[in-house]
PDB file of N, CA and C in Angstrom:
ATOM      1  N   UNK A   1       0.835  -1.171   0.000  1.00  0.00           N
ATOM      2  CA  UNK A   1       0.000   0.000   0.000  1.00  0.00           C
ATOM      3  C   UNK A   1       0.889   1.245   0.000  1.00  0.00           C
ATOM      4  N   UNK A   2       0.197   2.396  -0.524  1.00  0.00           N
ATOM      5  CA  UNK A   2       1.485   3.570  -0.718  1.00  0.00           C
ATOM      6  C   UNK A   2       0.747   4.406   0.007  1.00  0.00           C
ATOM      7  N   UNK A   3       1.562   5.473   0.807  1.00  0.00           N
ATOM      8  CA  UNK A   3       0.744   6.644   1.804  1.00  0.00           C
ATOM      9  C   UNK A   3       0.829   7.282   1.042  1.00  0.00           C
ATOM     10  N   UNK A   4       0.055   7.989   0.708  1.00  0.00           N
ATOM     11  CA  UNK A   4       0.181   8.987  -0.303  1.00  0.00           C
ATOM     12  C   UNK A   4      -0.585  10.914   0.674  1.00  0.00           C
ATOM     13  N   UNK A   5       0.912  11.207   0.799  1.00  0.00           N
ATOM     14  CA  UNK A   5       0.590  12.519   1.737  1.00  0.00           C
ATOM     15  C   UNK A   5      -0.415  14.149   0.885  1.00  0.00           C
ATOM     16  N   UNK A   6      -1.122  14.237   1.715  1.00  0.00           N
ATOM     17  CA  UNK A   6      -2.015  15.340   1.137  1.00  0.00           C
ATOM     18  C   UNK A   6      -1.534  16.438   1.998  1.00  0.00           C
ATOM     19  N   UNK A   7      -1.235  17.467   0.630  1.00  0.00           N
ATOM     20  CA  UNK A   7      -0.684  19.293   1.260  1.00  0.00           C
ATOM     21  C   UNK A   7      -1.097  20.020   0.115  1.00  0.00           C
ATOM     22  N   UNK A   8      -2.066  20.775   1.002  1.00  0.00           N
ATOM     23  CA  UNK A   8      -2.420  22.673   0.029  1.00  0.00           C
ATOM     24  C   UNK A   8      -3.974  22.072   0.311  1.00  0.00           C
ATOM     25  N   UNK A   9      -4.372  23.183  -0.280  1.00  0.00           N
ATOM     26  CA  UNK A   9      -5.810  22.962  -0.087  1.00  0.00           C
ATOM     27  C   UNK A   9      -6.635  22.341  -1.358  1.00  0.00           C
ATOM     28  N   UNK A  10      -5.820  21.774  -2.428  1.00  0.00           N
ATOM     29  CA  UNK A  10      -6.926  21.145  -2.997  1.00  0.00           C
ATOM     30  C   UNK A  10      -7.610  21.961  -3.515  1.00  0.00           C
ATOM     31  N   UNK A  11      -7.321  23.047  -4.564  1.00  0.00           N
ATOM     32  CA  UNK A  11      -8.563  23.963  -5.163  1.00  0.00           C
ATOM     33  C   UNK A  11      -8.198  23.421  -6.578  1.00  0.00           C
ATOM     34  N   UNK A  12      -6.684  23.228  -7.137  1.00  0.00           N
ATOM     35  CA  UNK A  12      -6.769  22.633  -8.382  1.00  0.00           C
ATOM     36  C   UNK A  12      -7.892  23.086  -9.480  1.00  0.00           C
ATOM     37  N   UNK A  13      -8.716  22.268  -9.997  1.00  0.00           N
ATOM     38  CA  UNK A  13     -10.083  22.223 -10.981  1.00  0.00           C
ATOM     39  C   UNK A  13     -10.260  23.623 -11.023  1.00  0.00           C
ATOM     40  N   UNK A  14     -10.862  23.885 -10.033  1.00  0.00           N
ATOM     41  CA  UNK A  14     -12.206  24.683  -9.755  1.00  0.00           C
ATOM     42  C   UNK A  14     -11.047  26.317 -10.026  1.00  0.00           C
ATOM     43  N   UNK A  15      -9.815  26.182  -9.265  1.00  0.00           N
ATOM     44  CA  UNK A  15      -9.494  27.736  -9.705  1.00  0.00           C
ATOM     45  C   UNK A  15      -8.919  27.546 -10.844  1.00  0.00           C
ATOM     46  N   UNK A  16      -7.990  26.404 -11.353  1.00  0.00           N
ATOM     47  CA  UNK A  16      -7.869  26.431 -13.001  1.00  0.00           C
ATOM     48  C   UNK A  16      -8.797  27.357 -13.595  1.00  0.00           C
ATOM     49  N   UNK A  17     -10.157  26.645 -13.533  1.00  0.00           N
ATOM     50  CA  UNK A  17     -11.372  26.652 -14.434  1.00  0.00           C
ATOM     51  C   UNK A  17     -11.738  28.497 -13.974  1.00  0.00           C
ATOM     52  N   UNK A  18     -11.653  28.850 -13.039  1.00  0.00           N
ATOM     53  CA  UNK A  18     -11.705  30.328 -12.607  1.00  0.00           C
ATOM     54  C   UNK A  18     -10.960  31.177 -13.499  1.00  0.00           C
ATOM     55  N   UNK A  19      -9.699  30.764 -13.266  1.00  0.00           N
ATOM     56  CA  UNK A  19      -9.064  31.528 -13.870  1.00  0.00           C
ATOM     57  C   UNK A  19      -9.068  31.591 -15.136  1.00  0.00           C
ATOM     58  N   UNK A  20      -9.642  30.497 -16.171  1.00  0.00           N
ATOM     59  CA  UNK A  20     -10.273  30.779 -17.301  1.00  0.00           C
ATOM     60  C   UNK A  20     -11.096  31.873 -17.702  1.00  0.00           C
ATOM     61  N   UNK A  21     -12.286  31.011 -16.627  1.00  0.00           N
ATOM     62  CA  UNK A  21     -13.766  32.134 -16.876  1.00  0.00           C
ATOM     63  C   UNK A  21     -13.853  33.748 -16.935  1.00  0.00           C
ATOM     64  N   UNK A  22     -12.739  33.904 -16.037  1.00  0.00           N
ATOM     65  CA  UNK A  22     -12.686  34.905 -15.771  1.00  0.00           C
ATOM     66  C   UNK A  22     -11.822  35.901 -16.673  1.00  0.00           C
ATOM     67  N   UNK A  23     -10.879  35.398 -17.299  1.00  0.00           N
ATOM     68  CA  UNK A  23     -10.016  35.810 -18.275  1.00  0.00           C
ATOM     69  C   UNK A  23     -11.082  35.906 -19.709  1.00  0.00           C
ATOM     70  N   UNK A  24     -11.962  35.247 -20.181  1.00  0.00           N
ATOM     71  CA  UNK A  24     -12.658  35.260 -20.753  1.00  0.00           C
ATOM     72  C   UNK A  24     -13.741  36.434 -20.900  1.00  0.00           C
ATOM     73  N   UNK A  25     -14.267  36.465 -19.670  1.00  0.00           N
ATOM     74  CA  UNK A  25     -14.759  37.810 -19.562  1.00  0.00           C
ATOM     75  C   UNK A  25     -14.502  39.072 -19.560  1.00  0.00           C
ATOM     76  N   UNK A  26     -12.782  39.067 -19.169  1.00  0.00           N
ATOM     77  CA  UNK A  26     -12.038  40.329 -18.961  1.00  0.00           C
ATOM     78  C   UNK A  26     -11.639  40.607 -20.605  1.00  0.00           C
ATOM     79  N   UNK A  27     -11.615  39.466 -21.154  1.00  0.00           N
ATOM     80  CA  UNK A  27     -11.228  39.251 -22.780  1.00  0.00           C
ATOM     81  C   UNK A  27     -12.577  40.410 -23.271  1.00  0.00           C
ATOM     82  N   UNK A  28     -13.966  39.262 -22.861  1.00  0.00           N
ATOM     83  CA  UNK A  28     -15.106  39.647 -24.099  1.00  0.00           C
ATOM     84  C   UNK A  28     -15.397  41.336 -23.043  1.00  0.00           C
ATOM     85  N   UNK A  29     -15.061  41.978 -22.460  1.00  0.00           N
ATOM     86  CA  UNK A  29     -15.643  43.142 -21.746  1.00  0.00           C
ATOM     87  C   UNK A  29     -14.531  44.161 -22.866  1.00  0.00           C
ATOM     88  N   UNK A  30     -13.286  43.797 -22.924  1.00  0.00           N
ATOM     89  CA  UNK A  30     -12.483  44.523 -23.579  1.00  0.00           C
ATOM     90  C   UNK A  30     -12.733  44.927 -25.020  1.00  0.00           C
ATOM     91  N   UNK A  31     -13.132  44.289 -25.417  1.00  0.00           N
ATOM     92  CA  UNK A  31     -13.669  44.089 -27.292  1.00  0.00           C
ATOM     93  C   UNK A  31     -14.725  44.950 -27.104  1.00  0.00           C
ATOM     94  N   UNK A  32     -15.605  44.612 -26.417  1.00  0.00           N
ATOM     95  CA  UNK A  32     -17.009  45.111 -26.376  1.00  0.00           C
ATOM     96  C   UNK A  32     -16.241  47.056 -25.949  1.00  0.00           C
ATOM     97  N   UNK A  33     -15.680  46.917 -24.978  1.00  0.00           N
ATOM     98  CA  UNK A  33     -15.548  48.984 -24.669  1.00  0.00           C
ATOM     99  C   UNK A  33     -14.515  49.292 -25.872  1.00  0.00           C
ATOM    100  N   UNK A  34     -13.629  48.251 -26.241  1.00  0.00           N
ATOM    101  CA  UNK A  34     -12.833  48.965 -27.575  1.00  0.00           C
ATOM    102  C   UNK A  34     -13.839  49.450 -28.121  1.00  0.00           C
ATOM    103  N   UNK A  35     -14.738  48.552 -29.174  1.00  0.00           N
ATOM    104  CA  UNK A  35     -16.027  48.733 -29.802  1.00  0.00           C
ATOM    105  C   UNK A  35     -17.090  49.806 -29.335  1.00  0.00           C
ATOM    106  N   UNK A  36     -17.061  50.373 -28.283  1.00  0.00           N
ATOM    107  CA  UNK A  36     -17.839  51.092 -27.740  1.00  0.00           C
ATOM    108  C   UNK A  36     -17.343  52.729 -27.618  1.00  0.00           C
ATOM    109  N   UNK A  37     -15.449  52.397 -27.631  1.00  0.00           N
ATOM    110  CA  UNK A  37     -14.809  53.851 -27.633  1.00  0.00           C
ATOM    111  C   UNK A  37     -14.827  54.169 -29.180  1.00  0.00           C
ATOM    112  N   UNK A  38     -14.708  52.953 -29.921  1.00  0.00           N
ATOM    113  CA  UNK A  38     -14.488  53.494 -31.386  1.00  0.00           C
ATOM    114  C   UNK A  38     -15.638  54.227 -31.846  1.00  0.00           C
ATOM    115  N   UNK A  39     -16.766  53.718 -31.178  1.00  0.00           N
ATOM    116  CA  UNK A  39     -18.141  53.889 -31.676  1.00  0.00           C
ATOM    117  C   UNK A  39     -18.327  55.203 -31.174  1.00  0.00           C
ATOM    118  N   UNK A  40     -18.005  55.843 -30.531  1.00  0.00           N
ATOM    119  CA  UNK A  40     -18.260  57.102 -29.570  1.00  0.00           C
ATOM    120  C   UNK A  40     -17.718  58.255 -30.156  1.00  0.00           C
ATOM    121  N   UNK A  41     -17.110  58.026 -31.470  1.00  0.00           N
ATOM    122  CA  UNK A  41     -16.305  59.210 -31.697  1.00  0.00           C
ATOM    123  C   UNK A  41     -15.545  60.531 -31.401  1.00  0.00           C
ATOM    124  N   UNK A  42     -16.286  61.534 -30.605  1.00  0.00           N
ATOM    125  CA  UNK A  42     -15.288  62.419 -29.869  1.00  0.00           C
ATOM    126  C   UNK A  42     -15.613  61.821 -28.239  1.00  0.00           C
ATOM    127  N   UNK A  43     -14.341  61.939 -27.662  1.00  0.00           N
ATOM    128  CA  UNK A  43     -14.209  61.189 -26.738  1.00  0.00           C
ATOM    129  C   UNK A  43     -14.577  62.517 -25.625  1.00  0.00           C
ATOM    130  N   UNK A  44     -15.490  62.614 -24.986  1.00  0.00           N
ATOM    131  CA  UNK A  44     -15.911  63.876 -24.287  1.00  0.00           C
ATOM    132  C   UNK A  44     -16.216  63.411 -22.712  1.00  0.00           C
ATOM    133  N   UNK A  45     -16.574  64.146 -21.814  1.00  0.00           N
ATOM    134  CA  UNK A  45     -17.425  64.083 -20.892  1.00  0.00           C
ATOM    135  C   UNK A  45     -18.913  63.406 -21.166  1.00  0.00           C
ATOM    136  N   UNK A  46     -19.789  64.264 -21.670  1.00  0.00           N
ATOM    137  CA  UNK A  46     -21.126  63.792 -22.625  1.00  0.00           C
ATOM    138  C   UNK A  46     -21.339  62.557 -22.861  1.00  0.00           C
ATOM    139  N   UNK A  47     -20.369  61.889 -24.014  1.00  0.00           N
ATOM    140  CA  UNK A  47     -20.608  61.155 -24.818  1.00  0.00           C
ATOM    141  C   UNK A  47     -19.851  59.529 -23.901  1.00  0.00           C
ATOM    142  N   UNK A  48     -18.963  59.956 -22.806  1.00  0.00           N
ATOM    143  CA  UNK A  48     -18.446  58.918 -21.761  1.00  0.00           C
ATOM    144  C   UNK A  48     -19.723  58.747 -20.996  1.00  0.00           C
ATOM    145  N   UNK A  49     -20.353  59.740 -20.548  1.00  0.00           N
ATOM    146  CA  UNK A  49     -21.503  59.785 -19.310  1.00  0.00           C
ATOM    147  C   UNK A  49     -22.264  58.765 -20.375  1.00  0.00           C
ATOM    148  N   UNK A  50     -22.604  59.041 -21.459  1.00  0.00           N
ATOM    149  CA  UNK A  50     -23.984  58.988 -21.818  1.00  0.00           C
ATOM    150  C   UNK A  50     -23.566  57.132 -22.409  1.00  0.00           C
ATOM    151  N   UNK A  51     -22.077  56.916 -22.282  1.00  0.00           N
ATOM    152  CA  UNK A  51     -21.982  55.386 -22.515  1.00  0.00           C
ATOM    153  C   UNK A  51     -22.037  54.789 -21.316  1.00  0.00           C
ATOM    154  N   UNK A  52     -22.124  55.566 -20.142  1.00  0.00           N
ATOM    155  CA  UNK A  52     -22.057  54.988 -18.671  1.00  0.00           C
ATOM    156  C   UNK A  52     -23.123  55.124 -18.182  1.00  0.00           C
ATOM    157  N   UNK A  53     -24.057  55.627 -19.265  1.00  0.00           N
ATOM    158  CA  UNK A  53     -25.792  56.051 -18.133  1.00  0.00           C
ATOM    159  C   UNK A  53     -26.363  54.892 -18.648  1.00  0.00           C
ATOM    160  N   UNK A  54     -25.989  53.840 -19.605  1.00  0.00           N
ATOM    161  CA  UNK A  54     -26.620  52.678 -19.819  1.00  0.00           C
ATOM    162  C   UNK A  54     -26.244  51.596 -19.305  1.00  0.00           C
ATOM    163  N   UNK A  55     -27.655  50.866 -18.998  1.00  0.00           N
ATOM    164  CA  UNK A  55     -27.434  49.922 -17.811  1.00  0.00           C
ATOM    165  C   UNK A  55     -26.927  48.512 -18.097  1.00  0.00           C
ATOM    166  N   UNK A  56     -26.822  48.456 -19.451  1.00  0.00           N
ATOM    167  CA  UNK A  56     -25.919  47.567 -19.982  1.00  0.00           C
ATOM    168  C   UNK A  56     -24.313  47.759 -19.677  1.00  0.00           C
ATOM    169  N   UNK A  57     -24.074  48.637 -19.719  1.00  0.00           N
ATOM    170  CA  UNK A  57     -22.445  49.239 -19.807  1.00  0.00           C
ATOM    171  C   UNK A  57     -22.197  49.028 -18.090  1.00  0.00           C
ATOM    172  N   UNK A  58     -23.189  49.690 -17.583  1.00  0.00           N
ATOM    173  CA  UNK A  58     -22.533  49.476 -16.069  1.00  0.00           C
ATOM    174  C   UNK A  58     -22.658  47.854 -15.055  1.00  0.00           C
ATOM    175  N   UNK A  59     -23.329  47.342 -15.727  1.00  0.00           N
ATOM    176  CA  UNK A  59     -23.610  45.645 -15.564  1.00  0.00           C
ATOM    177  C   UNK A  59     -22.394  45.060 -15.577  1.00  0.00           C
ATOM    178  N   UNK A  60     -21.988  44.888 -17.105  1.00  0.00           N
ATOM    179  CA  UNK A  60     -21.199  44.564 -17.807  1.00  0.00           C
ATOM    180  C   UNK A  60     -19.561  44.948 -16.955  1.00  0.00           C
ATOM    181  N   UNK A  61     -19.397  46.462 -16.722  1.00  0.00           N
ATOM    182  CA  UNK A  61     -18.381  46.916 -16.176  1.00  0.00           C
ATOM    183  C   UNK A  61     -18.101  46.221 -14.678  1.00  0.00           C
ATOM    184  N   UNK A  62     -19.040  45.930 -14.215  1.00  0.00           N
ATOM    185  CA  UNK A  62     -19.264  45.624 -12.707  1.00  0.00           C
ATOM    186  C   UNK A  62     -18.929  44.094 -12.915  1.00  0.00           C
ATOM    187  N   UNK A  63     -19.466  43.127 -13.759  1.00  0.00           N
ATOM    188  CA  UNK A  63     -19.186  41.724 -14.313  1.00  0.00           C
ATOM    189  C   UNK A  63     -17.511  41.495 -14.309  1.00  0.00           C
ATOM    190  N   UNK A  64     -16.905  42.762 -14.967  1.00  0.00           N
ATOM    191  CA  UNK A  64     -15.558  42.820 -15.637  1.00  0.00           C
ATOM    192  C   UNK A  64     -14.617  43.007 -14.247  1.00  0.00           C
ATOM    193  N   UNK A  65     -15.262  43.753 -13.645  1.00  0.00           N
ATOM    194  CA  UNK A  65     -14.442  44.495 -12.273  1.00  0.00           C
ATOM    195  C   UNK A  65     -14.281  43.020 -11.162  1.00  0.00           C
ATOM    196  N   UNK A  66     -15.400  42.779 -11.139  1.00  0.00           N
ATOM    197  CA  UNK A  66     -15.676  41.248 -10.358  1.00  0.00           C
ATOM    198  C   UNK A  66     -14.967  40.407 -10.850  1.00  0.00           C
ATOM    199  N   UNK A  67     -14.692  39.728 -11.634  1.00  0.00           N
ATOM    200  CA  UNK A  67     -14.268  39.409 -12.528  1.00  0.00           C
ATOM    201  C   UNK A  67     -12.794  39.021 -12.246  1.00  0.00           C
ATOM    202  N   UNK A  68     -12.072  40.425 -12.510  1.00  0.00           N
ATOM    203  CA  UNK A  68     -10.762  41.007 -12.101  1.00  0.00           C
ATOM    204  C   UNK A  68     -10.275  40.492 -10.918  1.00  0.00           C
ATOM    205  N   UNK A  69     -11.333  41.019  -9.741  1.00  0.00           N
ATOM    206  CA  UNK A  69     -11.086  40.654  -8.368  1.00  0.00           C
ATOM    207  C   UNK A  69     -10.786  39.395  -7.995  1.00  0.00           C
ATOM    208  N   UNK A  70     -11.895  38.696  -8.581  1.00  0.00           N
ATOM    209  CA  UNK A  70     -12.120  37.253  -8.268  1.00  0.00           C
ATOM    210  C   UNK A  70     -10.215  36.407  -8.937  1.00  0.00           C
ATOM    211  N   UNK A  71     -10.079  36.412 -10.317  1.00  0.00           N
ATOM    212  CA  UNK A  71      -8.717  36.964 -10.762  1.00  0.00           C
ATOM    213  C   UNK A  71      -7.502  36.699 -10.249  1.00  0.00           C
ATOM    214  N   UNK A  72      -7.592  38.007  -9.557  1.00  0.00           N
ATOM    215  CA  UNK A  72      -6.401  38.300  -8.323  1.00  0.00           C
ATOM    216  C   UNK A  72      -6.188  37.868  -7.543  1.00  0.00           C
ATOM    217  N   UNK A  73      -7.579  37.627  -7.214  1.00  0.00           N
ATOM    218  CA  UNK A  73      -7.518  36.523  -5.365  1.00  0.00           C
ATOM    219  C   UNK A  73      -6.586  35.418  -5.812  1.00  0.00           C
ATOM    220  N   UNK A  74      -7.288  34.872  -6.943  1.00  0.00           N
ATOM    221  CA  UNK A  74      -7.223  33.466  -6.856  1.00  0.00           C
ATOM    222  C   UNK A  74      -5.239  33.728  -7.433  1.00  0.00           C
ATOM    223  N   UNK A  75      -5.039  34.457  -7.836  1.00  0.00           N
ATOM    224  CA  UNK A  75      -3.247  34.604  -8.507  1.00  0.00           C
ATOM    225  C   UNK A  75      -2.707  34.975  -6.877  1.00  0.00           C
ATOM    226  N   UNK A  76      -3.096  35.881  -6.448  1.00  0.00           N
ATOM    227  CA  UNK A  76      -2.417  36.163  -5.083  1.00  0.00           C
ATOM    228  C   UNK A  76      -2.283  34.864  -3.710  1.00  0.00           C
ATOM    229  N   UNK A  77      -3.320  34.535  -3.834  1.00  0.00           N
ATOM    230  CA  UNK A  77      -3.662  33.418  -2.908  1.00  0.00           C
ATOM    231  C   UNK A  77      -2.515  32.376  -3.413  1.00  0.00           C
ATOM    232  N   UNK A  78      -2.577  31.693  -4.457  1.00  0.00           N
ATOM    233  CA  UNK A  78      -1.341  30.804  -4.982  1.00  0.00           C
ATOM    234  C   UNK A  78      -0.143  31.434  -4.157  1.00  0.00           C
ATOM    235  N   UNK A  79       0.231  32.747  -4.996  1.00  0.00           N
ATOM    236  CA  UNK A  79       1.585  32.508  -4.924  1.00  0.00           C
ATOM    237  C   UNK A  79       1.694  32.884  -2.923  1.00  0.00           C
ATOM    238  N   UNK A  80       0.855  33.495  -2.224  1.00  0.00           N
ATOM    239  CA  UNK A  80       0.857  33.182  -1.098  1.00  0.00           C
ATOM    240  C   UNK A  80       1.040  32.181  -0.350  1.00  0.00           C
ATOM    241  N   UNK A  81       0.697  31.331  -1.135  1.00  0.00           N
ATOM    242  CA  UNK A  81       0.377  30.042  -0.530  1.00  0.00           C
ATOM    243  C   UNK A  81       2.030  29.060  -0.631  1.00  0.00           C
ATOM    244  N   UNK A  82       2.114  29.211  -1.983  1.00  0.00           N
ATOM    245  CA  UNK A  82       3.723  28.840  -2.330  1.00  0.00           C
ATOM    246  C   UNK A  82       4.780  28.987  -1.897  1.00  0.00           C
ATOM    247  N   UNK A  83       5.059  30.827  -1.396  1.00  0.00           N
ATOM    248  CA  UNK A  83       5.932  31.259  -1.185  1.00  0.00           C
ATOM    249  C   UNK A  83       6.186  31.801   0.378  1.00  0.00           C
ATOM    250  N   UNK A  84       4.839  32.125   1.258  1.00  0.00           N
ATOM    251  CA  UNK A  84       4.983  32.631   2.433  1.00  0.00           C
ATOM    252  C   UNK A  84       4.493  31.720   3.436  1.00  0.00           C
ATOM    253  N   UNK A  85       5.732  31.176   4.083  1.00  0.00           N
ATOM    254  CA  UNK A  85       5.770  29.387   4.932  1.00  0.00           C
ATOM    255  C   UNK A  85       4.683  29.381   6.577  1.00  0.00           C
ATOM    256  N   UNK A  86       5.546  31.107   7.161  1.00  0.00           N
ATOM    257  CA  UNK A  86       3.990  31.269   7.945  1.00  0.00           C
ATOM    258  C   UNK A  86       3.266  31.094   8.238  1.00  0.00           C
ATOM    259  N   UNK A  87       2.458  30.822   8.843  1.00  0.00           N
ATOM    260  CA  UNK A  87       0.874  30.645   8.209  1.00  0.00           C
ATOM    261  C   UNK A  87       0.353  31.741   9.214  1.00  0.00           C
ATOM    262  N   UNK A  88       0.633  32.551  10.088  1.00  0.00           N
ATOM    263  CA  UNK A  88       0.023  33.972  10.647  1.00  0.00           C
ATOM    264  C   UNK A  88       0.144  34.677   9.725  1.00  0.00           C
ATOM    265  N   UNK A  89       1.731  34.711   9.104  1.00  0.00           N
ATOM    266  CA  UNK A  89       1.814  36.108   7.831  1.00  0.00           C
ATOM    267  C   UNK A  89       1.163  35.957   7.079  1.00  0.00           C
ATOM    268  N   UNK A  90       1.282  34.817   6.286  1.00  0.00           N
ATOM    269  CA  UNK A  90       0.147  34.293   4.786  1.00  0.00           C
ATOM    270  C   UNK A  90      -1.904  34.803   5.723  1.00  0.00           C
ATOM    271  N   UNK A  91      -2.239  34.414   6.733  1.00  0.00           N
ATOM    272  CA  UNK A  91      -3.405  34.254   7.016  1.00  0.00           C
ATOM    273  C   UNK A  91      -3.751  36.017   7.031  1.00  0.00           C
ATOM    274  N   UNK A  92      -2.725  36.536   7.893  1.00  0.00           N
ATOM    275  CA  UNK A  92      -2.657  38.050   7.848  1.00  0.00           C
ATOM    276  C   UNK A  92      -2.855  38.497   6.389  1.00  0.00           C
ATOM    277  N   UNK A  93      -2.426  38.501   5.421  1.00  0.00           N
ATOM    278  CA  UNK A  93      -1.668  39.133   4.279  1.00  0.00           C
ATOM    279  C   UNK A  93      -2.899  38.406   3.158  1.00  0.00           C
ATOM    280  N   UNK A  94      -3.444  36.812   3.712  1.00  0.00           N
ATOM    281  CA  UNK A  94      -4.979  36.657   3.000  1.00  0.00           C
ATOM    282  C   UNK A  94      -5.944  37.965   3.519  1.00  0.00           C
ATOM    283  N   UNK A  95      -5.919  37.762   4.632  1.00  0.00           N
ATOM    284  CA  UNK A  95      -7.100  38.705   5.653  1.00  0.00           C
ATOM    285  C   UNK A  95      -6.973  40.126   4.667  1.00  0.00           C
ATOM    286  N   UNK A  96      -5.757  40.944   4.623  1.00  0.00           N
ATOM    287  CA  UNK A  96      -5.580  42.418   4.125  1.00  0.00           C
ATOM    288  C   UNK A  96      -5.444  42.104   2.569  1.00  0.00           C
ATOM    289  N   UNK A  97      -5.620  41.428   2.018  1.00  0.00           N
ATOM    290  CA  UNK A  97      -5.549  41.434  -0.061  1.00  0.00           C
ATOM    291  C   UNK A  97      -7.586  40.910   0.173  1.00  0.00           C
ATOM    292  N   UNK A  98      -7.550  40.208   1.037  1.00  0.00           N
ATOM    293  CA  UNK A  98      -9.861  40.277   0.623  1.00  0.00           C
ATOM    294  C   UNK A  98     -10.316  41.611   0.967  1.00  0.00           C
ATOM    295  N   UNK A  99      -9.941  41.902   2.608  1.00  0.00           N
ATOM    296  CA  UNK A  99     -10.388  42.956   2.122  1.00  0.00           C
ATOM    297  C   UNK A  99     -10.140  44.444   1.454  1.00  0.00           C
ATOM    298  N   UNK A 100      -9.163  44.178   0.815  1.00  0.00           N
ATOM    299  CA  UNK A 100      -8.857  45.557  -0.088  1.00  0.00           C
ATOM    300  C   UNK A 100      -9.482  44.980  -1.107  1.00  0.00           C
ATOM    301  N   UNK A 101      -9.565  43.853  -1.813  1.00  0.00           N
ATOM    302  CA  UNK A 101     -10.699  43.395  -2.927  1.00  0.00           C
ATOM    303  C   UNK A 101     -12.052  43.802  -2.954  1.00  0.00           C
ATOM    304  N   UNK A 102     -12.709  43.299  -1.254  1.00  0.00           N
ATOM    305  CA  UNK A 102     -13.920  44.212  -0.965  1.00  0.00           C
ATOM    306  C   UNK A 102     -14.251  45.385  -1.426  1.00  0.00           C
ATOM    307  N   UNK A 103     -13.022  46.170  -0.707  1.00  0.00           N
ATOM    308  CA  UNK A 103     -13.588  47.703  -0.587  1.00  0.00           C
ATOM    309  C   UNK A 103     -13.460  47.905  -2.355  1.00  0.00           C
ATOM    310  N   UNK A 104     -12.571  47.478  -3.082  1.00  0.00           N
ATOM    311  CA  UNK A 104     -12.961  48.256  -4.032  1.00  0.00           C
ATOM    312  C   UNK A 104     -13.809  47.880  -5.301  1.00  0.00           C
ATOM    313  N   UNK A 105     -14.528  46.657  -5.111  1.00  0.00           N
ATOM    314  CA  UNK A 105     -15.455  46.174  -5.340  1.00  0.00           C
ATOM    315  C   UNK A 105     -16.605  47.232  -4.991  1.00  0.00           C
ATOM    316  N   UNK A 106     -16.991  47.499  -3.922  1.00  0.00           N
ATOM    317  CA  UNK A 106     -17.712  48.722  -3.329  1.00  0.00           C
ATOM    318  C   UNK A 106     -17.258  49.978  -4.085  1.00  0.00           C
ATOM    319  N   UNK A 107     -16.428  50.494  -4.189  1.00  0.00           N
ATOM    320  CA  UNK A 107     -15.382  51.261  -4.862  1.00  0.00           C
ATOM    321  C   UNK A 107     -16.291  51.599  -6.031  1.00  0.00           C
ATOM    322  N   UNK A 108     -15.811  50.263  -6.930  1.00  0.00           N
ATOM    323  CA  UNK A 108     -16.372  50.087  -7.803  1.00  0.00           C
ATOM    324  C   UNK A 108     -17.604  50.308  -8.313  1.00  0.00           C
ATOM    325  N   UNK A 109     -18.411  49.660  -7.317  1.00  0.00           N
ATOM    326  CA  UNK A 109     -20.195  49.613  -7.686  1.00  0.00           C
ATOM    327  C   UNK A 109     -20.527  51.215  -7.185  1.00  0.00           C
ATOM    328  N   UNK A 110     -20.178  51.873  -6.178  1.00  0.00           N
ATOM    329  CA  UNK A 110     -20.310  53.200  -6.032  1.00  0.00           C
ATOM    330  C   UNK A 110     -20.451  54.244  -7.548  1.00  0.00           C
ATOM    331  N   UNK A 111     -18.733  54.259  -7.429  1.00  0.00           N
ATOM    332  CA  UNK A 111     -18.774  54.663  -9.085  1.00  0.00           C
ATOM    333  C   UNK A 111     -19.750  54.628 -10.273  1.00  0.00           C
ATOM    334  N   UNK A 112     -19.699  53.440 -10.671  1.00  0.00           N
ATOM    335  CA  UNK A 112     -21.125  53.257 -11.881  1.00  0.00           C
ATOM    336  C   UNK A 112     -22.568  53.453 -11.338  1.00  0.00           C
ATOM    337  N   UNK A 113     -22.387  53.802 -10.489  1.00  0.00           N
ATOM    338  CA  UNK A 113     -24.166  54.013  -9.669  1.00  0.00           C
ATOM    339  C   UNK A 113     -24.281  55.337  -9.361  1.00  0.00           C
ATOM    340  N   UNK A 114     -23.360  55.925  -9.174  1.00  0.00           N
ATOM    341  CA  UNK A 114     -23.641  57.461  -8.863  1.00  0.00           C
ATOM    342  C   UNK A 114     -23.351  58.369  -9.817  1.00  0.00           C
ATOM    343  N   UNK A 115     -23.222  57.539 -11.411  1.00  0.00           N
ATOM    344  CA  UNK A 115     -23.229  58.702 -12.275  1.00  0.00           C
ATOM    345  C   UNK A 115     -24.633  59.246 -12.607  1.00  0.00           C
TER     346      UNK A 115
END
């Protein structure tokens, strides 16, 4: 029989597959505002507001931003996990990268809502 020792947490699949989805979206959000700056012709105050007063655009932006976050965690968390042996510093240094993700997630949704 072979022991076969288990270390890390086992996210494998699921953040692979994250880090796809999510790249995907950050992909199709990019095409779509290229397409949306080209389309806009003079690039103004006006004509930015008036691509940000639609509730498609700010969905979409908020999808992209999330997106991002979700992203990062999952890239930061790795190499946290890899590189900082700790586990107060790494747990600390998880604790302060979520919630700076939070806040600007909030950040974020503020912004597109209060134009």
């Amino acid at each position: 029989m072979v022991n076969r020792i288990v270390v890390g947490a086992h996210y494998g699949i699921k953040d692979w597959l994250a880090q796809r989805i999510t790249g995907v979206v950050m992909a199709a959000y990019s095409l779509y505002f290229l397409g949306a700056l080209l389309g806009l012709g003079e690039v103004n105050y006006d004509s930015w507001h008036a691509l940000f007063a639609s509730g498609i655009t700010r969905v979409f932006t908020l999808i992209f931003f999330l997106s991002l976050f979700y992203h990062a965690w999952v890239g930061v968390r790795d190499i946290f996990m890899d590189y900082i042996k700790p586990t107060g510093l790494r747990l600390a240094l998880h604790a302060l990268v979520i919630l700076a993700l939070i806040g600007y997630a909030a950040w974020v949704a503020q912004v597109l809502w209060r134009l």
